[in-house]
N, C-alpha and C. Protein backbone atom coordinates (compact mmCIF):
# COMPACT_ATOMS: atom_id res chain seq x y z
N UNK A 1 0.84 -1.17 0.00
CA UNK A 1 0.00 0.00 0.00
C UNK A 1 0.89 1.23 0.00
N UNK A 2 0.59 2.26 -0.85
CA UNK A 2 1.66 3.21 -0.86
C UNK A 2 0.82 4.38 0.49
N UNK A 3 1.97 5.31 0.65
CA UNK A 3 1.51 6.04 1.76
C UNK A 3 0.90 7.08 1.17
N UNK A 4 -0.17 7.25 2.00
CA UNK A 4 -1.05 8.25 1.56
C UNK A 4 -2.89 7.98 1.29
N UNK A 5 -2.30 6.51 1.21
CA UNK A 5 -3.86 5.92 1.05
C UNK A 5 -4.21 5.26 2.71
N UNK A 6 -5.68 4.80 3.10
CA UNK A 6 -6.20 4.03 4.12
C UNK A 6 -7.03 3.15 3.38
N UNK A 7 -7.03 1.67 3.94
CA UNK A 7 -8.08 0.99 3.33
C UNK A 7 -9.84 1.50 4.29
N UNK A 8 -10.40 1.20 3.61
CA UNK A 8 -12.18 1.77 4.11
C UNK A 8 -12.59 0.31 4.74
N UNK A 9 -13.60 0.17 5.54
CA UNK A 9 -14.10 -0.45 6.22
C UNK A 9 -14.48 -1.70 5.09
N UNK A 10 -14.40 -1.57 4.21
CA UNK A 10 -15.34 -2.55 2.95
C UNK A 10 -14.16 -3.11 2.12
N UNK A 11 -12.47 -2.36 2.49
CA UNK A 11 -11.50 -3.35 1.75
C UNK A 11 -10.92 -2.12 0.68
N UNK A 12 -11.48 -1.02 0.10
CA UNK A 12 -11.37 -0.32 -0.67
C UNK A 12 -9.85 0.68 -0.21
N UNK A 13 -9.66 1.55 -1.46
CA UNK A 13 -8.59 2.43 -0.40
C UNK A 13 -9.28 3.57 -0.48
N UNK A 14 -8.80 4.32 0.41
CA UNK A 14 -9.44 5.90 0.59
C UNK A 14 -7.80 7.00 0.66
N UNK A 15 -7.99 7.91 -0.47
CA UNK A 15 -6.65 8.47 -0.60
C UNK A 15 -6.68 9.69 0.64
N UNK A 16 -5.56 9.73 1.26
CA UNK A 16 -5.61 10.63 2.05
C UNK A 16 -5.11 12.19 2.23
N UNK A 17 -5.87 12.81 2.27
CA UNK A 17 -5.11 14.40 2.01
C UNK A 17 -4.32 14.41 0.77
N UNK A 18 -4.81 13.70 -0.49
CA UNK A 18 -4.70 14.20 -1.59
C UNK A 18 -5.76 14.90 -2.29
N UNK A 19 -7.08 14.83 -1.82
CA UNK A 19 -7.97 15.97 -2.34
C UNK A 19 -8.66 16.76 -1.73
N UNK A 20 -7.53 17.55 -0.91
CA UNK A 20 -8.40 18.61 0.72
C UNK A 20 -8.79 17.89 1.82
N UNK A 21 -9.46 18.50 2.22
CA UNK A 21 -10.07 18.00 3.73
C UNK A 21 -10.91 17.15 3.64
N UNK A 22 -10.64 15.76 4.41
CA UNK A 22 -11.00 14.54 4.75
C UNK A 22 -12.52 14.67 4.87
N UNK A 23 -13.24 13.84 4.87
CA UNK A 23 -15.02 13.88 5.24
C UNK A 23 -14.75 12.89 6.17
N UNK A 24 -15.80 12.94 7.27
CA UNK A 24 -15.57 12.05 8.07
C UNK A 24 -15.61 10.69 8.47
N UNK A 25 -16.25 9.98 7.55
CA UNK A 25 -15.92 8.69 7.03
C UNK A 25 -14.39 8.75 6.87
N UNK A 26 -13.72 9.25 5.59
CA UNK A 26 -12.47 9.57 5.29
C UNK A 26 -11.45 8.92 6.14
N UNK A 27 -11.84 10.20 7.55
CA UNK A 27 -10.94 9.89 8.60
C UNK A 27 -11.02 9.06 9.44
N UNK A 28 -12.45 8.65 9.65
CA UNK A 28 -12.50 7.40 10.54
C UNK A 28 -11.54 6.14 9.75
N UNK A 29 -11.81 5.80 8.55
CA UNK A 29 -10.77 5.21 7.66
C UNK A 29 -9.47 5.44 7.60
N UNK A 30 -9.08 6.26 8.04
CA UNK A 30 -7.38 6.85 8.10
C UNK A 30 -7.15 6.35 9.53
N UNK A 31 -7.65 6.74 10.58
CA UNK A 31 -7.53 6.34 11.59
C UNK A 31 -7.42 5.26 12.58
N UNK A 32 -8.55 4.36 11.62
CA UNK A 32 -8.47 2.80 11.82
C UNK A 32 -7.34 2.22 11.57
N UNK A 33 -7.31 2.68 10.12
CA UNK A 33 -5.74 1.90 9.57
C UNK A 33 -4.22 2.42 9.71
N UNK A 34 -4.59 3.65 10.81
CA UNK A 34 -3.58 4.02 11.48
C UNK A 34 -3.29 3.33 12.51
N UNK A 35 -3.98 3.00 13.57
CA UNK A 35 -4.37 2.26 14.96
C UNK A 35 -4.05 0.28 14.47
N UNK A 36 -4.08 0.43 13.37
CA UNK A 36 -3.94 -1.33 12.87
C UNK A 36 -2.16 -1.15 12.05
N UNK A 37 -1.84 -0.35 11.63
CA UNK A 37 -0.25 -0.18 10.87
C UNK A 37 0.46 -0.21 12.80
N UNK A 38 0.05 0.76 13.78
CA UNK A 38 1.42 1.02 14.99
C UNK A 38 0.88 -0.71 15.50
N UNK A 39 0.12 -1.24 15.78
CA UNK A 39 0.06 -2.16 16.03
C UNK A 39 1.04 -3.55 14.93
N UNK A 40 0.92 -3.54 14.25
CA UNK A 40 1.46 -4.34 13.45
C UNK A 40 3.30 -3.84 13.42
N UNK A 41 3.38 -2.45 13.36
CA UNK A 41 4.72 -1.92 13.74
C UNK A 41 5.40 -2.99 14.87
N UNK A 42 4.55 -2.55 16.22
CA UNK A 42 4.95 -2.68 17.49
C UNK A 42 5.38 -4.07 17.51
N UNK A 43 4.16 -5.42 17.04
CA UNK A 43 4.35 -6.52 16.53
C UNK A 43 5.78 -6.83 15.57
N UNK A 44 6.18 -6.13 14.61
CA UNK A 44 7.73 -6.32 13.83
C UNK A 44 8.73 -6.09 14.67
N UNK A 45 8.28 -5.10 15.85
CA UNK A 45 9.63 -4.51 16.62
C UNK A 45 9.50 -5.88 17.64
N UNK A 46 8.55 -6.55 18.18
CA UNK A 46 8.75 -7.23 19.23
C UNK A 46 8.37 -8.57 18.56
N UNK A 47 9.02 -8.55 17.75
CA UNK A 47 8.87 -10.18 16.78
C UNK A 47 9.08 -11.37 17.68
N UNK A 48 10.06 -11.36 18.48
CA UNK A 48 10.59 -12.29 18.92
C UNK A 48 9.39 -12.80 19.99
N UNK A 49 9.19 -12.15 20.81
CA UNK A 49 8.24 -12.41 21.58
C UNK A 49 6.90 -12.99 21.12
N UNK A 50 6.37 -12.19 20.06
CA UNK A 50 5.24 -12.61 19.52
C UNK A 50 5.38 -13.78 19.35
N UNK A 51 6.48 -14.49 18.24
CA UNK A 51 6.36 -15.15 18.19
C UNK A 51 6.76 -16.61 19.35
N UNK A 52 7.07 -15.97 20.34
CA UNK A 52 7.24 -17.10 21.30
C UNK A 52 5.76 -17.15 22.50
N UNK A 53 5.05 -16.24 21.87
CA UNK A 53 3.68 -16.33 22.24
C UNK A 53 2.47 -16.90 21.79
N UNK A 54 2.93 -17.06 20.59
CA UNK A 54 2.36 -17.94 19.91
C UNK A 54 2.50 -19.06 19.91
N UNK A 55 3.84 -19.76 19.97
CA UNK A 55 4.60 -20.86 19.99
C UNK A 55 3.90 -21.44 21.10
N UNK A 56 3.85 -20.66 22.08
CA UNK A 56 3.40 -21.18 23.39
C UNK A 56 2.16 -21.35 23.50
N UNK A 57 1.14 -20.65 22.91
CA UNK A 57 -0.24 -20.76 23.08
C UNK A 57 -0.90 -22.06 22.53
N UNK A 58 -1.92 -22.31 23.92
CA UNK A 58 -2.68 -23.95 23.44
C UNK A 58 -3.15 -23.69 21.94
N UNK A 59 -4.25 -22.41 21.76
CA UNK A 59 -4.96 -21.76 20.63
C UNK A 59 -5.13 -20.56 19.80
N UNK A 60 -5.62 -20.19 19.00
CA UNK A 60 -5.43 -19.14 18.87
C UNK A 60 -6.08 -18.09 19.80
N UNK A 61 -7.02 -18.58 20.44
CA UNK A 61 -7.91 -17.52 21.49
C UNK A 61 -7.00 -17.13 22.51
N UNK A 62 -5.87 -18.21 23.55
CA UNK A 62 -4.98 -18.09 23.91
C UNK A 62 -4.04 -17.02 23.85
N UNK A 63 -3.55 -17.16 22.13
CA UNK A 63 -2.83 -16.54 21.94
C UNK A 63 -3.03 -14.77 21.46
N UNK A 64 -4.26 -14.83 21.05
CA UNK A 64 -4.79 -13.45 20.69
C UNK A 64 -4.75 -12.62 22.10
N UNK A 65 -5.41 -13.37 23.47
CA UNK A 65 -5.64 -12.62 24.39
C UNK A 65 -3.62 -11.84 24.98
N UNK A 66 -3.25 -12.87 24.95
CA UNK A 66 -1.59 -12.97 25.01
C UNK A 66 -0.60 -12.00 24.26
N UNK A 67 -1.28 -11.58 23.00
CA UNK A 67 -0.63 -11.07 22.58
C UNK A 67 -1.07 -9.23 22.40
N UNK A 68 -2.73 -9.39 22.56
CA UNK A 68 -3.49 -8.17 22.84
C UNK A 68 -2.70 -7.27 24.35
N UNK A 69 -2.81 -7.73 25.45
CA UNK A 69 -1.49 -7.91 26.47
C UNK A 69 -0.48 -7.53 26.26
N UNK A 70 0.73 -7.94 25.62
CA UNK A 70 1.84 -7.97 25.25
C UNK A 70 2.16 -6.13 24.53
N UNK A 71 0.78 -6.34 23.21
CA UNK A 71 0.90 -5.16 22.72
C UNK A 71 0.50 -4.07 22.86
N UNK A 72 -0.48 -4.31 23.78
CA UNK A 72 -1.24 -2.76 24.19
C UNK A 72 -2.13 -3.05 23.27
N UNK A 73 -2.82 -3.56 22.63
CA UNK A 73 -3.81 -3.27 21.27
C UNK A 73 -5.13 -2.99 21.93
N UNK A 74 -5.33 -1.67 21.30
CA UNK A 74 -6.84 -1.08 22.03
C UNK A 74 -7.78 -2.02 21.33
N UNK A 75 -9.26 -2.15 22.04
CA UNK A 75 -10.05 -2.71 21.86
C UNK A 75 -10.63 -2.60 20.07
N UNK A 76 -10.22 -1.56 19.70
CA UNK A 76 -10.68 -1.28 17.82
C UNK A 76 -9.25 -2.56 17.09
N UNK A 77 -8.41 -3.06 17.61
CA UNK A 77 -7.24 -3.84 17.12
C UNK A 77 -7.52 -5.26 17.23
N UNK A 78 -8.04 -5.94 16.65
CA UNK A 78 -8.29 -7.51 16.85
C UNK A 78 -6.67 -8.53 16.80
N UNK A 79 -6.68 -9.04 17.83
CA UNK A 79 -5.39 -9.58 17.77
C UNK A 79 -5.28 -10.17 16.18
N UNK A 80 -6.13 -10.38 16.14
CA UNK A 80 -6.28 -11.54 14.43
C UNK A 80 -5.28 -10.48 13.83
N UNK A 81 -4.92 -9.44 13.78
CA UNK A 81 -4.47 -8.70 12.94
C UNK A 81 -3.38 -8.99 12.76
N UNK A 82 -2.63 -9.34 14.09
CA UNK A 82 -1.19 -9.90 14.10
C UNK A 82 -1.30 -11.50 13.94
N UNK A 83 -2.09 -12.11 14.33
CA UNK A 83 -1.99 -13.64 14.14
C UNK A 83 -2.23 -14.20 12.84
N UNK A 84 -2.65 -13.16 12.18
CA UNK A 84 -2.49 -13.45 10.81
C UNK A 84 -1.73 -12.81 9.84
N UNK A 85 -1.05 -12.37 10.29
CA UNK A 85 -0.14 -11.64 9.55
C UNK A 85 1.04 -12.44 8.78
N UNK A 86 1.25 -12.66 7.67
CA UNK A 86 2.61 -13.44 7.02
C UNK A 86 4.14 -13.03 7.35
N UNK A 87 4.51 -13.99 7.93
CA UNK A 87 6.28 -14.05 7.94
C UNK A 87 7.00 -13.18 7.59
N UNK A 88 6.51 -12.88 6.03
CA UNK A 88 7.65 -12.10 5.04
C UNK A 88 7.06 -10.78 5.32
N UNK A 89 6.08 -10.30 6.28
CA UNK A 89 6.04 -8.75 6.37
C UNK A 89 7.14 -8.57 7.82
N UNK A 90 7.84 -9.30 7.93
CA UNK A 90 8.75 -8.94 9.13
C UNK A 90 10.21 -8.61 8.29
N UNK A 91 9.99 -8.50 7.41
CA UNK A 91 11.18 -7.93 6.70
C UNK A 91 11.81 -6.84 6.38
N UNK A 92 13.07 -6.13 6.79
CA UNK A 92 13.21 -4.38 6.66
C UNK A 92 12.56 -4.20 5.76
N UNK A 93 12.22 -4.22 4.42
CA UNK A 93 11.75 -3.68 3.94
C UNK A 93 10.18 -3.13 3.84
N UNK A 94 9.40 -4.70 4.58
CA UNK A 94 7.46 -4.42 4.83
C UNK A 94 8.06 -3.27 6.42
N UNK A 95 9.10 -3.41 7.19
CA UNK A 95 8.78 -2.62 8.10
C UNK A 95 9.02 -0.94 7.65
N UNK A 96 9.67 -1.18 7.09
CA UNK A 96 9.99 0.73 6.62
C UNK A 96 8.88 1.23 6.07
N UNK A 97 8.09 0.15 5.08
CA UNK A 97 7.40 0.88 3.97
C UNK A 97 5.98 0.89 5.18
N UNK A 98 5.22 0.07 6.41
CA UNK A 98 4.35 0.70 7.31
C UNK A 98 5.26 1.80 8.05
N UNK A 99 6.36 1.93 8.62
CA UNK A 99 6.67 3.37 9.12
C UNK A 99 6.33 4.48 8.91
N UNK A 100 6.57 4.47 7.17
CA UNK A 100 6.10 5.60 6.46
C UNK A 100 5.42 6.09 6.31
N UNK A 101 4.05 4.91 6.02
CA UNK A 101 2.48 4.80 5.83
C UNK A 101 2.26 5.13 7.38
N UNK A 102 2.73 5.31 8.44
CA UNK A 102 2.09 5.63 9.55
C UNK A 102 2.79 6.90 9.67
N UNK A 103 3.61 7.04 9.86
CA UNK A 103 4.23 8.81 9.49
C UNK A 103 3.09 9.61 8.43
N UNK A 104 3.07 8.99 7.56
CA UNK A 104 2.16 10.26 6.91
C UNK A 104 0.84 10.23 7.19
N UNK A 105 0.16 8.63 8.06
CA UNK A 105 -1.05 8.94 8.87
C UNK A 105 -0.92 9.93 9.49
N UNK A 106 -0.33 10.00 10.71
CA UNK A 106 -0.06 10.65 11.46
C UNK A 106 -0.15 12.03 11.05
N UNK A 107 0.71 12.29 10.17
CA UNK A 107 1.11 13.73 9.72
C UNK A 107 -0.71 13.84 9.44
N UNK A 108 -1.24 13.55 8.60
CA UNK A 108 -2.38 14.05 7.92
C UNK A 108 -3.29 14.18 9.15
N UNK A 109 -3.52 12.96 10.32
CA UNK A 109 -4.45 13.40 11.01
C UNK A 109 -3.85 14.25 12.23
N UNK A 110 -2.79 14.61 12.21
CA UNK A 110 -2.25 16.06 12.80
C UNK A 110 -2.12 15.12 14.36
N UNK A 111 -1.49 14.17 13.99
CA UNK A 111 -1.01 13.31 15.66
C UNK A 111 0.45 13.18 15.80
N UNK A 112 1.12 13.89 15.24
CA UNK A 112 2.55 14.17 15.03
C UNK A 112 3.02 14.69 16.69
């Protein structure tokens, strides 16, 4: 996903502060997928753990609650987000390119 876009509640993208001021749908969409990128961040930075939380968990219910815990993930963050997440986004490169995409969340919804 390049930065600048949010996906919408329905899967779609919603471009952000490329055509003026957000409507508020808009931003609820920017925001979500702001609150789901630092989560998934936080998850790349503490890889190791995650994944020894997982390792360890009887299930996935187990492990969602375990890792919701671990990460701080506010109640709008479904652990699923990280428990399903693929391998190969733990790679410098998937981590730089959400940094960015959350930097320019940020920047746009003025949480800098």
């Amino acid at each position: 996903m390049k930065p600048g876009t949010a996906e919408s509640g329905r899967g779609g993208i919603v471009q952000v502060g490329d055509h003026g001021p957000m409507d508020e749908r808009e931003r609820q969409a920017a925001e979500e997928r702001l609150d789901i990128l630092e989560a998934l961040l936080v998850a790349q930075e503490r890889r190791h753990d995650v994944i020894e939380i997982v390792w360890a968990a009887h299930d996935q219910e187990e492990a969602g609650a375990r890792l919701k815990e671990l990460l701080g993930l506010e109640s709008g963050v479904p652990p699923g987000i990280v428990l399903d997440m693929q391998i190969s986004r733990l790679t410098g490169e998937c981590r730089d390119e959400i940094a960015t995409d959350v930097t320019h969340l940020r920047r746009v919804l003025g949480r800098e």
